[in-house]
N, C-alpha and C. Protein backbone atom coordinates (compact mmCIF):
# COMPACT_ATOMS: atom_id res chain seq x y z
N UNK A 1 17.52 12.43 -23.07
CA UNK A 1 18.51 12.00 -22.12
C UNK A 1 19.42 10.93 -22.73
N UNK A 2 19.09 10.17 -23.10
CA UNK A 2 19.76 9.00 -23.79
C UNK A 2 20.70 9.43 -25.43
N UNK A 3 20.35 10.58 -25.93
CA UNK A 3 21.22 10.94 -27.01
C UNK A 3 22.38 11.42 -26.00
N UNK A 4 22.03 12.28 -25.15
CA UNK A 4 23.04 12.42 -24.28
C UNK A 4 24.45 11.45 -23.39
N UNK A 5 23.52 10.54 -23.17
CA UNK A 5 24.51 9.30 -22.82
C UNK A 5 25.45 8.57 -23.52
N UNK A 6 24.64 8.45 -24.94
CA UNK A 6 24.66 8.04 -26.23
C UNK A 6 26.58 9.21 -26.47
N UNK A 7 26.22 9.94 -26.10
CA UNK A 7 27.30 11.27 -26.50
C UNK A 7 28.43 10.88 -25.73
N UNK A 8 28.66 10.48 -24.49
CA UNK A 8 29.32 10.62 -23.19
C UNK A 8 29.68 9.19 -23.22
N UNK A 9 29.46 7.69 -24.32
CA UNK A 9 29.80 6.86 -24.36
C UNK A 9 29.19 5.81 -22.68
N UNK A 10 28.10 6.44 -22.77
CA UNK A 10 27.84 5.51 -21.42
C UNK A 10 27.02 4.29 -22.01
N UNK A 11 27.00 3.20 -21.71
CA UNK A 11 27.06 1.64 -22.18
C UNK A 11 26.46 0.82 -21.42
N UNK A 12 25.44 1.19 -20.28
CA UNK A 12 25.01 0.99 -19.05
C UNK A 12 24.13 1.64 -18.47
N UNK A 13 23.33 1.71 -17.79
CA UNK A 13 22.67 2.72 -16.95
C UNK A 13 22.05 1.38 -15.89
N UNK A 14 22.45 2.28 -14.40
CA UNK A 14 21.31 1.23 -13.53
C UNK A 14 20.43 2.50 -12.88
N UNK A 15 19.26 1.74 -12.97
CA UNK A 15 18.26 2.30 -11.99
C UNK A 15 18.21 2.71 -10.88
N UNK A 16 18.55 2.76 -9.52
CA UNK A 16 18.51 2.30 -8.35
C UNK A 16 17.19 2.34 -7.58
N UNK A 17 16.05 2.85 -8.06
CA UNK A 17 14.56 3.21 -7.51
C UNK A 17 14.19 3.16 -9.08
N UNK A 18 12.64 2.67 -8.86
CA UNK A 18 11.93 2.70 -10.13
C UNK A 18 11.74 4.16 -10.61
N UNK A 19 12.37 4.19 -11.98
CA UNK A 19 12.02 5.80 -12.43
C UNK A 19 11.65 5.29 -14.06
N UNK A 20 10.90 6.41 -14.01
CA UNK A 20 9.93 6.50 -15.33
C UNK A 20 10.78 6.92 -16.62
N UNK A 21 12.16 7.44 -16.36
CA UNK A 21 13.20 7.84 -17.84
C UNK A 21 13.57 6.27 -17.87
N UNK A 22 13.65 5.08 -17.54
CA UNK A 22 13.59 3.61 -18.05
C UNK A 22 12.78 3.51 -19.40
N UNK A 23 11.72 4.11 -19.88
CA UNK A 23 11.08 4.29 -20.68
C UNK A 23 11.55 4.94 -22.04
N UNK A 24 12.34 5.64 -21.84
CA UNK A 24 13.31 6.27 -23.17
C UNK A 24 14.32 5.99 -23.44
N UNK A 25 14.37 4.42 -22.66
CA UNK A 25 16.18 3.39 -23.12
C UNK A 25 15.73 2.97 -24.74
N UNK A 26 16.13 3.47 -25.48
CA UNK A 26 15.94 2.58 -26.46
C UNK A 26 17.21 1.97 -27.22
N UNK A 27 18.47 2.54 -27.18
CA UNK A 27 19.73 2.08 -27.19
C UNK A 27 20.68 1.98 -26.32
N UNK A 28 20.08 2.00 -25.03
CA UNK A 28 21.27 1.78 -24.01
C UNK A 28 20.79 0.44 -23.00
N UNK A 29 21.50 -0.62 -22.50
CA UNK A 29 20.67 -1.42 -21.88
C UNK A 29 20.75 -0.71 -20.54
N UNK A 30 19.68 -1.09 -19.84
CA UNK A 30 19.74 -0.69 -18.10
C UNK A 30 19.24 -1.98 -16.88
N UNK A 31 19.94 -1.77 -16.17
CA UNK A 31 19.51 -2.43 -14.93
C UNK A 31 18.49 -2.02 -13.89
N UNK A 32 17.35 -2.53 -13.19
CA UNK A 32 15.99 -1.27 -13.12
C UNK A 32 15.73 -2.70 -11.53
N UNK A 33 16.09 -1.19 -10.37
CA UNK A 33 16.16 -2.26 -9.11
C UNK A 33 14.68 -1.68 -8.94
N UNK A 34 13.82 -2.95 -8.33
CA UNK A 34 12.20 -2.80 -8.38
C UNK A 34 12.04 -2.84 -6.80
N UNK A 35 11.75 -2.04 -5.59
CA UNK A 35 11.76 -1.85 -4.40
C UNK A 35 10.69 -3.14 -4.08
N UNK A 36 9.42 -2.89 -4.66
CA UNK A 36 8.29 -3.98 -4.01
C UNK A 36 7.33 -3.88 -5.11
N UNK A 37 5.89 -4.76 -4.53
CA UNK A 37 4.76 -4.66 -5.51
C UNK A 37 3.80 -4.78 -4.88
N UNK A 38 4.10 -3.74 -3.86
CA UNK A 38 2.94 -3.32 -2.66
C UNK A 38 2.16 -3.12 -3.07
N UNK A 39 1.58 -2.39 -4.73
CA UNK A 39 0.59 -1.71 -5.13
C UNK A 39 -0.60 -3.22 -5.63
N UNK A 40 0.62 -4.06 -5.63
CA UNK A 40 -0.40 -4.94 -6.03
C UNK A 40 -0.90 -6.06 -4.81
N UNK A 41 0.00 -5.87 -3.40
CA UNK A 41 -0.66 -6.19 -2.70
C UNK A 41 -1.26 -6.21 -1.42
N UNK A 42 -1.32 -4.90 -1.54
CA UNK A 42 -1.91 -4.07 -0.66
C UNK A 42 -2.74 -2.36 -1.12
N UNK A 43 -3.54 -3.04 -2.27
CA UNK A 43 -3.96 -1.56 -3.11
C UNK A 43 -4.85 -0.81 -2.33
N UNK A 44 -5.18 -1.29 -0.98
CA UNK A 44 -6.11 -0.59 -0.28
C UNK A 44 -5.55 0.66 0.61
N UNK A 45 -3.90 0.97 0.55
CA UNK A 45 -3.69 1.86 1.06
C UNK A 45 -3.36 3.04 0.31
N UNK A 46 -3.59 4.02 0.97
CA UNK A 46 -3.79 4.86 -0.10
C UNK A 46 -2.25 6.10 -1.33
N UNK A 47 -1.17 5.49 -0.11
CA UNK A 47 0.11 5.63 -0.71
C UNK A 47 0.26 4.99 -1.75
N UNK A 48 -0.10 3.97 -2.12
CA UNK A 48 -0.14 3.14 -3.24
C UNK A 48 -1.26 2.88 -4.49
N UNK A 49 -2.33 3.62 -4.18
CA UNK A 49 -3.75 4.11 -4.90
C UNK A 49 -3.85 4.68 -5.19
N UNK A 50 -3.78 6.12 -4.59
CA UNK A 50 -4.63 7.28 -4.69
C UNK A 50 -3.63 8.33 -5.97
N UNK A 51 -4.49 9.10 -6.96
CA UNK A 51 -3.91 9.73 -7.34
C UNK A 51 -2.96 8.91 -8.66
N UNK A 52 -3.86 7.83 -9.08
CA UNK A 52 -3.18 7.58 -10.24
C UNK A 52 -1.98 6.01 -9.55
N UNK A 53 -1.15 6.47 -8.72
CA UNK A 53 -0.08 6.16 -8.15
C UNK A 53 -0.64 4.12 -8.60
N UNK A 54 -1.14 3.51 -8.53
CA UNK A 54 -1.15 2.45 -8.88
C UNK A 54 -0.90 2.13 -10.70
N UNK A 55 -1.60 2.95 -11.01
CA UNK A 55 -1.89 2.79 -12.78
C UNK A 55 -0.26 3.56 -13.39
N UNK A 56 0.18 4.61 -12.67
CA UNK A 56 1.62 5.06 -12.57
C UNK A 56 2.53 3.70 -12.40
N UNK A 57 3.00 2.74 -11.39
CA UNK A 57 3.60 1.76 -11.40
C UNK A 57 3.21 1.13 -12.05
N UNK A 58 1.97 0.28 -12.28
CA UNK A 58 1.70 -0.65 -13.56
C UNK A 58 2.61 -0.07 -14.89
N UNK A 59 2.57 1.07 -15.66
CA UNK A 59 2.79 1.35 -16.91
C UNK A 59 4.27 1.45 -16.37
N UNK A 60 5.06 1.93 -15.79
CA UNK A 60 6.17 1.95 -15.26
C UNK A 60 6.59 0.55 -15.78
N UNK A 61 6.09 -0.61 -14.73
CA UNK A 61 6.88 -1.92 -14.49
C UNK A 61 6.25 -2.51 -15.60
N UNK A 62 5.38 -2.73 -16.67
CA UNK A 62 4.97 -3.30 -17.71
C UNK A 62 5.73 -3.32 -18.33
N UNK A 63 6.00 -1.99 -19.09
CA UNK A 63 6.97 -1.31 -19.89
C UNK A 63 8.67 -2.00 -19.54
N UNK A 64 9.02 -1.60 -18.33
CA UNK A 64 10.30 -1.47 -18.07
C UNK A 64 11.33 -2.73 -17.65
N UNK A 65 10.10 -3.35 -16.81
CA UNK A 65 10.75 -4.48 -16.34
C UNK A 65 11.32 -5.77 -17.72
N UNK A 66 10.35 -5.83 -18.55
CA UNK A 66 10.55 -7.20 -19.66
C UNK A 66 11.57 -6.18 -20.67
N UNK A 67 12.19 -5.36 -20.48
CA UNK A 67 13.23 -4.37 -20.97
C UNK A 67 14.58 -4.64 -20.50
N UNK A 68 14.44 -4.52 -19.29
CA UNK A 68 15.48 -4.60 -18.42
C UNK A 68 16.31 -5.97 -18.82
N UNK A 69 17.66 -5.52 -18.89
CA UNK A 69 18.59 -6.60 -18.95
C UNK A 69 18.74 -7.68 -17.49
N UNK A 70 18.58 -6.48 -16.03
CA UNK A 70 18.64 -7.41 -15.38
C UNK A 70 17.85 -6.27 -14.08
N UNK A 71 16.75 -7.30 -13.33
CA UNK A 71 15.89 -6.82 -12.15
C UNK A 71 15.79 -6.98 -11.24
N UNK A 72 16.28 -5.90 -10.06
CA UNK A 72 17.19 -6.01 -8.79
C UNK A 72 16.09 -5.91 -7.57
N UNK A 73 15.61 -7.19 -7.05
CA UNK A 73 14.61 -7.02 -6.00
C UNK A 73 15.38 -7.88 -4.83
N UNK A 74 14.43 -7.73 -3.68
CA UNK A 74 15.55 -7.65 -2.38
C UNK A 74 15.25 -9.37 -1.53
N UNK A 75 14.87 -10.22 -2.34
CA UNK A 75 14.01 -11.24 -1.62
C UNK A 75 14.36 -12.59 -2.70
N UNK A 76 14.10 -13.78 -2.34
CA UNK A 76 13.68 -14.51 -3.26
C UNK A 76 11.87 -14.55 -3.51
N UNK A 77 11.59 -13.77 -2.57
CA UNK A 77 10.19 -14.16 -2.80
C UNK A 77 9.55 -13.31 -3.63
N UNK A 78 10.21 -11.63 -3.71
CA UNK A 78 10.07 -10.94 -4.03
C UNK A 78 10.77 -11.18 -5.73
N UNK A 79 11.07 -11.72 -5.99
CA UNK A 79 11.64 -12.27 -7.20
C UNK A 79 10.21 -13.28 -7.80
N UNK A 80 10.29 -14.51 -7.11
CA UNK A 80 9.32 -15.25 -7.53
C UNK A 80 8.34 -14.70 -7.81
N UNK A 81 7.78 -13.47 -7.45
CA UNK A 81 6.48 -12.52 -7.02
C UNK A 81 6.27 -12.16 -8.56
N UNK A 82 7.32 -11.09 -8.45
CA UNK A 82 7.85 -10.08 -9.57
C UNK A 82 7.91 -11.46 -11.00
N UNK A 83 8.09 -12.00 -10.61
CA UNK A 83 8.29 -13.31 -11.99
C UNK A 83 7.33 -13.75 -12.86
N UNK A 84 6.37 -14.34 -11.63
CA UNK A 84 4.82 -14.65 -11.76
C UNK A 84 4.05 -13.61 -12.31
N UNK A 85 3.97 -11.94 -11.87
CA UNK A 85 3.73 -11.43 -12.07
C UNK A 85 3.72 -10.48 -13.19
N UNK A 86 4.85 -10.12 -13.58
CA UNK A 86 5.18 -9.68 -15.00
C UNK A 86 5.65 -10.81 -15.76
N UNK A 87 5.38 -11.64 -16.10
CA UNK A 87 5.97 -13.06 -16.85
C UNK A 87 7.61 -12.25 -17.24
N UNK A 88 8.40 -12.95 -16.44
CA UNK A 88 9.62 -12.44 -16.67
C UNK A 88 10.39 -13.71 -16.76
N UNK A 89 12.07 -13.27 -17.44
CA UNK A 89 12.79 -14.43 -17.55
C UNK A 89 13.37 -14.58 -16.33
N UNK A 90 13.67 -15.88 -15.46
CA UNK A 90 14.21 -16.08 -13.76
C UNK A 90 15.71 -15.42 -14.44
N UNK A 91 16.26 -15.86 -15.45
CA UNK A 91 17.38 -15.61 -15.20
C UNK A 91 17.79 -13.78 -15.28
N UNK A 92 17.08 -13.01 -15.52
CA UNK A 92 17.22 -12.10 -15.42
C UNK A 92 16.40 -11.49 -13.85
N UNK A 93 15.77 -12.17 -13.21
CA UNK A 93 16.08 -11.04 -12.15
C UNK A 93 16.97 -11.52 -10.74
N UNK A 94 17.75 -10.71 -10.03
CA UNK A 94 18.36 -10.97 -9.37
C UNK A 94 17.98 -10.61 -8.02
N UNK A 95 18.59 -11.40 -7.21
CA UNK A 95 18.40 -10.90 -5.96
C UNK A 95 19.50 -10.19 -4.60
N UNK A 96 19.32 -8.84 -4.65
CA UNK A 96 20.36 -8.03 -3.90
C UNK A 96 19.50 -7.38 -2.64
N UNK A 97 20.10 -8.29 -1.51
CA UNK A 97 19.49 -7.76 0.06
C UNK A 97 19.43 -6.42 -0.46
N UNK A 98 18.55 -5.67 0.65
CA UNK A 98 18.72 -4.08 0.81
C UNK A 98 19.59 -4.24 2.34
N UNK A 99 20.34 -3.81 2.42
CA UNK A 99 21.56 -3.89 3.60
C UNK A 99 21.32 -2.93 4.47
N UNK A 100 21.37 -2.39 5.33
CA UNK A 100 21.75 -1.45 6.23
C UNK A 100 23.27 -0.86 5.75
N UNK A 101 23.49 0.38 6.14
CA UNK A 101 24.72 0.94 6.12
C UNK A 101 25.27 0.84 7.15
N UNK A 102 26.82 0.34 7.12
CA UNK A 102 27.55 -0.34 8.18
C UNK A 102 28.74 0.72 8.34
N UNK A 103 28.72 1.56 7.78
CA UNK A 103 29.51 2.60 7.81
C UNK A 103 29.39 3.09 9.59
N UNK A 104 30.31 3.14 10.78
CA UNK A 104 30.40 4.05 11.81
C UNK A 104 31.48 4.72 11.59
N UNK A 105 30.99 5.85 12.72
CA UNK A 105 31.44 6.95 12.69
C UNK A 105 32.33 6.96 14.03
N UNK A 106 33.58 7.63 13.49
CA UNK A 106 34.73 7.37 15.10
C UNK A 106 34.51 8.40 16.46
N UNK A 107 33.97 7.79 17.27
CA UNK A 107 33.71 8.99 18.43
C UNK A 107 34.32 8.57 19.35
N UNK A 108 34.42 9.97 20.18
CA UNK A 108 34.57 9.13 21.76
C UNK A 108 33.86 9.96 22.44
N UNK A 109 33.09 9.62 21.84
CA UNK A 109 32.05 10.78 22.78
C UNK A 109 30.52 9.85 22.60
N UNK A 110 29.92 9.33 23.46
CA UNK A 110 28.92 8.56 23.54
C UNK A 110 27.49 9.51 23.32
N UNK A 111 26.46 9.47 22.98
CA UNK A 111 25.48 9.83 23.29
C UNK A 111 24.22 9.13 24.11
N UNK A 112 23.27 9.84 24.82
CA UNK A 112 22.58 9.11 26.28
C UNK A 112 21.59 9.66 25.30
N UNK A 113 20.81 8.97 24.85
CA UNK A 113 19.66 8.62 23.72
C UNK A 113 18.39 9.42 24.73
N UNK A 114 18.15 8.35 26.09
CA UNK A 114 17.19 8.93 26.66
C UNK A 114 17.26 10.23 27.26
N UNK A 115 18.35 11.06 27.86
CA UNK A 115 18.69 11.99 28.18
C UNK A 115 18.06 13.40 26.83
N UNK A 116 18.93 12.30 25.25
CA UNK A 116 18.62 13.59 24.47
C UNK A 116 17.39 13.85 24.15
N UNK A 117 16.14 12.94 23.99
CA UNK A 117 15.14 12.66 23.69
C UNK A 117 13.96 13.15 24.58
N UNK A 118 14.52 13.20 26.41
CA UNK A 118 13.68 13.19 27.26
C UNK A 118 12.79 11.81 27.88
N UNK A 119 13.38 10.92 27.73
CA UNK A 119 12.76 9.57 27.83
C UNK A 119 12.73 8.94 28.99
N UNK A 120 12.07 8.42 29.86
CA UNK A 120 11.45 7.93 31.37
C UNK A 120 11.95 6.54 31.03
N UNK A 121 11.57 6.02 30.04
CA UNK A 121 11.12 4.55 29.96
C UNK A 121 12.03 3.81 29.50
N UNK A 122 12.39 2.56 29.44
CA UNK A 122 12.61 1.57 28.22
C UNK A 122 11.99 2.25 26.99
N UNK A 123 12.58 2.10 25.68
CA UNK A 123 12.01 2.68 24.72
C UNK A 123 12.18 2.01 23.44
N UNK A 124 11.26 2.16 22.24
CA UNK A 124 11.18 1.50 21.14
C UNK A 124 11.59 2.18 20.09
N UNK A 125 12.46 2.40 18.98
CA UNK A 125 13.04 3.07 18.18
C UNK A 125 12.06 3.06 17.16
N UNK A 126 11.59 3.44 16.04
CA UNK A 126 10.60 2.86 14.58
C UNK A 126 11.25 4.07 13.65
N UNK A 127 12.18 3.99 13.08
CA UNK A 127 12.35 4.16 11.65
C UNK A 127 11.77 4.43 10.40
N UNK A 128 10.87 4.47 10.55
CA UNK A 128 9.72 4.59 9.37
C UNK A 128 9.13 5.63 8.67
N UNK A 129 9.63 5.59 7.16
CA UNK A 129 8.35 6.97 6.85
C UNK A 129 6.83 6.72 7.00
N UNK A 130 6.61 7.71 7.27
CA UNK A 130 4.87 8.01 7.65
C UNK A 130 3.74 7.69 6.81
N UNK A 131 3.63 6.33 6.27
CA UNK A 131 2.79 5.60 5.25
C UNK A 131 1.57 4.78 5.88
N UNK A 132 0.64 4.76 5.94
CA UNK A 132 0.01 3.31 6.31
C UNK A 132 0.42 2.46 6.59
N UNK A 133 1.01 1.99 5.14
CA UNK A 133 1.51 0.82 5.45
C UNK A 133 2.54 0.15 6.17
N UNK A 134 3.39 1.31 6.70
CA UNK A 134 3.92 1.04 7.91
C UNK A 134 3.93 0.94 9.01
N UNK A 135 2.13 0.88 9.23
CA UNK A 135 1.77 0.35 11.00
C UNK A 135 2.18 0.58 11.94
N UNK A 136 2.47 2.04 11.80
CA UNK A 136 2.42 2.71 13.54
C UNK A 136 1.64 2.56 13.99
N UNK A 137 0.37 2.28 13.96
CA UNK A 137 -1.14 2.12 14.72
C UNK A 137 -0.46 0.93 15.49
N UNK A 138 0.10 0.38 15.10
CA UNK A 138 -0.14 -1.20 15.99
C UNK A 138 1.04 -1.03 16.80
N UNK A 139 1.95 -0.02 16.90
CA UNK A 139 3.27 -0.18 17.81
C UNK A 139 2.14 0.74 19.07
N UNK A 140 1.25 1.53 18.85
CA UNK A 140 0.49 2.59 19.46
C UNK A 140 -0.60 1.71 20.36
N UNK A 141 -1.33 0.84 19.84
CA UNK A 141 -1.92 0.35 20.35
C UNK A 141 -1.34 -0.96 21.33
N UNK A 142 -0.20 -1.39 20.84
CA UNK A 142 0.51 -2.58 21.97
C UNK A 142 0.98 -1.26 23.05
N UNK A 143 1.35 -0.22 23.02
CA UNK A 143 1.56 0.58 24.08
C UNK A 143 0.84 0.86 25.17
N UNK A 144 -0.72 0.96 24.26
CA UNK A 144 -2.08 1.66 24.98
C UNK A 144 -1.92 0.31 26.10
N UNK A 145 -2.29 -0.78 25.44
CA UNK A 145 -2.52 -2.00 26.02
C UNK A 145 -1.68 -1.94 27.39
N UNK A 146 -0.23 -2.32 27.10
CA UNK A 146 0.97 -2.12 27.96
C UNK A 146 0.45 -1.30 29.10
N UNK A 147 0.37 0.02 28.96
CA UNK A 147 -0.10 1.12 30.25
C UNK A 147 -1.16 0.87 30.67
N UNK A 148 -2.11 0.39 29.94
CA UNK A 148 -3.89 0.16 30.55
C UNK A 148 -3.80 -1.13 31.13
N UNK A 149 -3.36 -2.10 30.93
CA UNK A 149 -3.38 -3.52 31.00
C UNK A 149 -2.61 -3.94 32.12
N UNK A 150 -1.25 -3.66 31.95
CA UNK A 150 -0.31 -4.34 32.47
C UNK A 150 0.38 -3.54 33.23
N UNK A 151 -0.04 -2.03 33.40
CA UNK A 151 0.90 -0.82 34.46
C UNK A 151 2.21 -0.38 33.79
N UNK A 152 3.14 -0.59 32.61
CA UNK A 152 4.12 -1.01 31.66
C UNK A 152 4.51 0.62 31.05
N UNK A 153 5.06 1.53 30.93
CA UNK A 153 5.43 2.38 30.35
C UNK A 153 6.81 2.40 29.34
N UNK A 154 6.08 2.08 28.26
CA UNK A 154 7.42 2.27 27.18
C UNK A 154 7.46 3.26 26.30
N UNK A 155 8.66 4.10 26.49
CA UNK A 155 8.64 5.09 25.15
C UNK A 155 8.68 4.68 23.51
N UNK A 156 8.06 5.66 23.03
CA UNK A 156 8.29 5.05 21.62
C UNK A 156 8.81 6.66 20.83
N UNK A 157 10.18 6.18 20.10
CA UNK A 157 10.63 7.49 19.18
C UNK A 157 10.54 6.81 18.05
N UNK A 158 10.06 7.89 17.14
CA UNK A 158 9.45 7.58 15.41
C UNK A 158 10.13 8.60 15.12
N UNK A 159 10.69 7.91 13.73
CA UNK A 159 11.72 8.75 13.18
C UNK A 159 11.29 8.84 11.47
N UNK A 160 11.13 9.84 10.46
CA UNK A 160 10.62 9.27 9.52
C UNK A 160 9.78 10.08 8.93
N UNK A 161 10.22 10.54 7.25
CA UNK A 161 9.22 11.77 6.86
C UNK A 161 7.62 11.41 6.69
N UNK A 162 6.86 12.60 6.87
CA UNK A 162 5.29 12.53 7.14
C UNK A 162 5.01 12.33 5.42
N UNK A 163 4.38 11.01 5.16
CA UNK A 163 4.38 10.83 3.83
C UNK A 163 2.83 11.00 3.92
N UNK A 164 1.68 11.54 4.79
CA UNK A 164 0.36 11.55 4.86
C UNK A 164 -0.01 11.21 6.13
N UNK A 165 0.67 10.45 7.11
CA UNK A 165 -0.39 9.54 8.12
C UNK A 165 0.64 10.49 9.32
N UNK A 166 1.29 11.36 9.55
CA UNK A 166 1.95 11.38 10.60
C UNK A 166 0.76 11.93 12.04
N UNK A 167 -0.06 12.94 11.15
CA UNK A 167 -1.30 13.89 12.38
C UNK A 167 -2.23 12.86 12.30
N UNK A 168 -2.53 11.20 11.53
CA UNK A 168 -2.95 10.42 11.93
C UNK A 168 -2.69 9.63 13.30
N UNK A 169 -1.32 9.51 13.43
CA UNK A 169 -1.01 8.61 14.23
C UNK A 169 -0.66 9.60 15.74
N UNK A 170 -0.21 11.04 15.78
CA UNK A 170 -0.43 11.78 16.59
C UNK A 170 -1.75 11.60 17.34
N UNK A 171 -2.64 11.67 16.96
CA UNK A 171 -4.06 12.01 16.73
C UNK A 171 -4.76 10.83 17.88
N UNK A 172 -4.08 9.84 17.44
CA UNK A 172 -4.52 8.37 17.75
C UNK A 172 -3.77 8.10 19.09
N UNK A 173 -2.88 8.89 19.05
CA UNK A 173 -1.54 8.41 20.81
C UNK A 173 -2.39 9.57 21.97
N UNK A 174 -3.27 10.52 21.17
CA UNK A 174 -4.04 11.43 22.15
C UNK A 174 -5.10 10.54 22.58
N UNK A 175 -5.66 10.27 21.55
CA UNK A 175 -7.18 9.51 21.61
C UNK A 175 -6.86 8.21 22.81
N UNK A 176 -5.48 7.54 22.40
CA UNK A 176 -5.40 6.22 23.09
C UNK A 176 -4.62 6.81 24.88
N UNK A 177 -4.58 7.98 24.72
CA UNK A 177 -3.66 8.78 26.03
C UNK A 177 -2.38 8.15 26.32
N UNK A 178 -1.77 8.13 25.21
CA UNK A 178 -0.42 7.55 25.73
C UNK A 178 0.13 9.20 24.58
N UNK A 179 -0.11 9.80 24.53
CA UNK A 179 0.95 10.77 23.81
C UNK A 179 2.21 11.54 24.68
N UNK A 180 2.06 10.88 25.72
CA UNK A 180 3.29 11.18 26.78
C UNK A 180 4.99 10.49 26.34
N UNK A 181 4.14 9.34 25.43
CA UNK A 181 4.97 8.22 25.31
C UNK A 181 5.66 8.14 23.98
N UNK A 182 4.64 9.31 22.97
CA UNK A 182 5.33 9.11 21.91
C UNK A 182 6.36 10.28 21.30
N UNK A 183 7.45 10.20 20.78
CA UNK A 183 8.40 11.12 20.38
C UNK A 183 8.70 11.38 19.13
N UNK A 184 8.06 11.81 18.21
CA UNK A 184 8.57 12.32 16.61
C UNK A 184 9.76 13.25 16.74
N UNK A 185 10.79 12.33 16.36
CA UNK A 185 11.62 13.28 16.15
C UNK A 185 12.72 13.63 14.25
N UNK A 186 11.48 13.82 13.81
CA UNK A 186 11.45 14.39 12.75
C UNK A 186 12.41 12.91 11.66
């Protein structure tokens, strides 16, 4: 890949997600944005364990990061982290929010969320791909609580590819009997 670049006069390369061709820069510098280092602290889930997937990022960020001209994480803390952690130079890593896209779209035409959805309730949006570590259990269980506890019916729509846990957390809105309440909508 890089004789290739090498060909096409490219003088640069950024990363934007950790990828493993960082490893065959050997004459081009690159910029290598590092999402997190969940694996290191939170190795008990299994998105981040299983299947190599920890010992995969280690050799990844060993390799790549003390390479990198400059390392794009979303935090100062996540910097300090990443610093401590791979003994890195401060002045090379930087820190770039992850933003939301602010881009709208011109309508005049509104959409009725609960209408399209089918929704009774007040309702909770969750965004999330379908990981552990993104704790749908606990939006599921403040729900259970809510209806058992307090008489309280809130919808909840989950939005977000099934990265392993999605027929987990299905599973769990039956068990807790609120699956009235919950809405995957893909």
């Amino acid at each position: 890949m890089e004789k290739k670049l090498l060909e096409d006069n490219i003088n640069l390369i950024y990363f934007i997600s950790p990828n493993l061709r960082s490893q065959g820069m050997s004459n081009i510098p690159y910029i290598f944005t590092l999402w997190d280092l969940g694996h290191l602290e939170m190795p008990e889930f299994p998105e981040v364990s299983y299947d190599r997937r920890f010992e995969l990022r280690e050799f990844i960020y060993n390799r790549s990061l003390k390479k990198a001209i400059n390392v794009i994480v979303d935090s100062e803390y996540s910097k300090q982290y990443t610093i401590k952690k791979y003994n890195l130079d401060q002045e090379r890593v930087k820190v770039l929010r992850y933003l939301p896209n602010i881009r709208t779209i011109q309508s005049s035409q509104s959409i009725n969320i609960k209408q399209k959805y089918n929704l009774n309730n007040d309702y909770i949006f969750y965004p999330a791909q379908f990981w552990a570590h993104k704790n749908h259990i606990y939006i599921l269980e403040a729900i259970k609580i809510l209806r058992k506890e307090e008489g309280v019916d809130i919808d909840v729509v989950f939005s977000g590819s099934d990265k392993g846990n999605l027929k987990y957390i299905l599973d769990k809105a039956k068990e807790f009997q609120i699956e009235d309440l919950i809405h995957y909508i893909g």
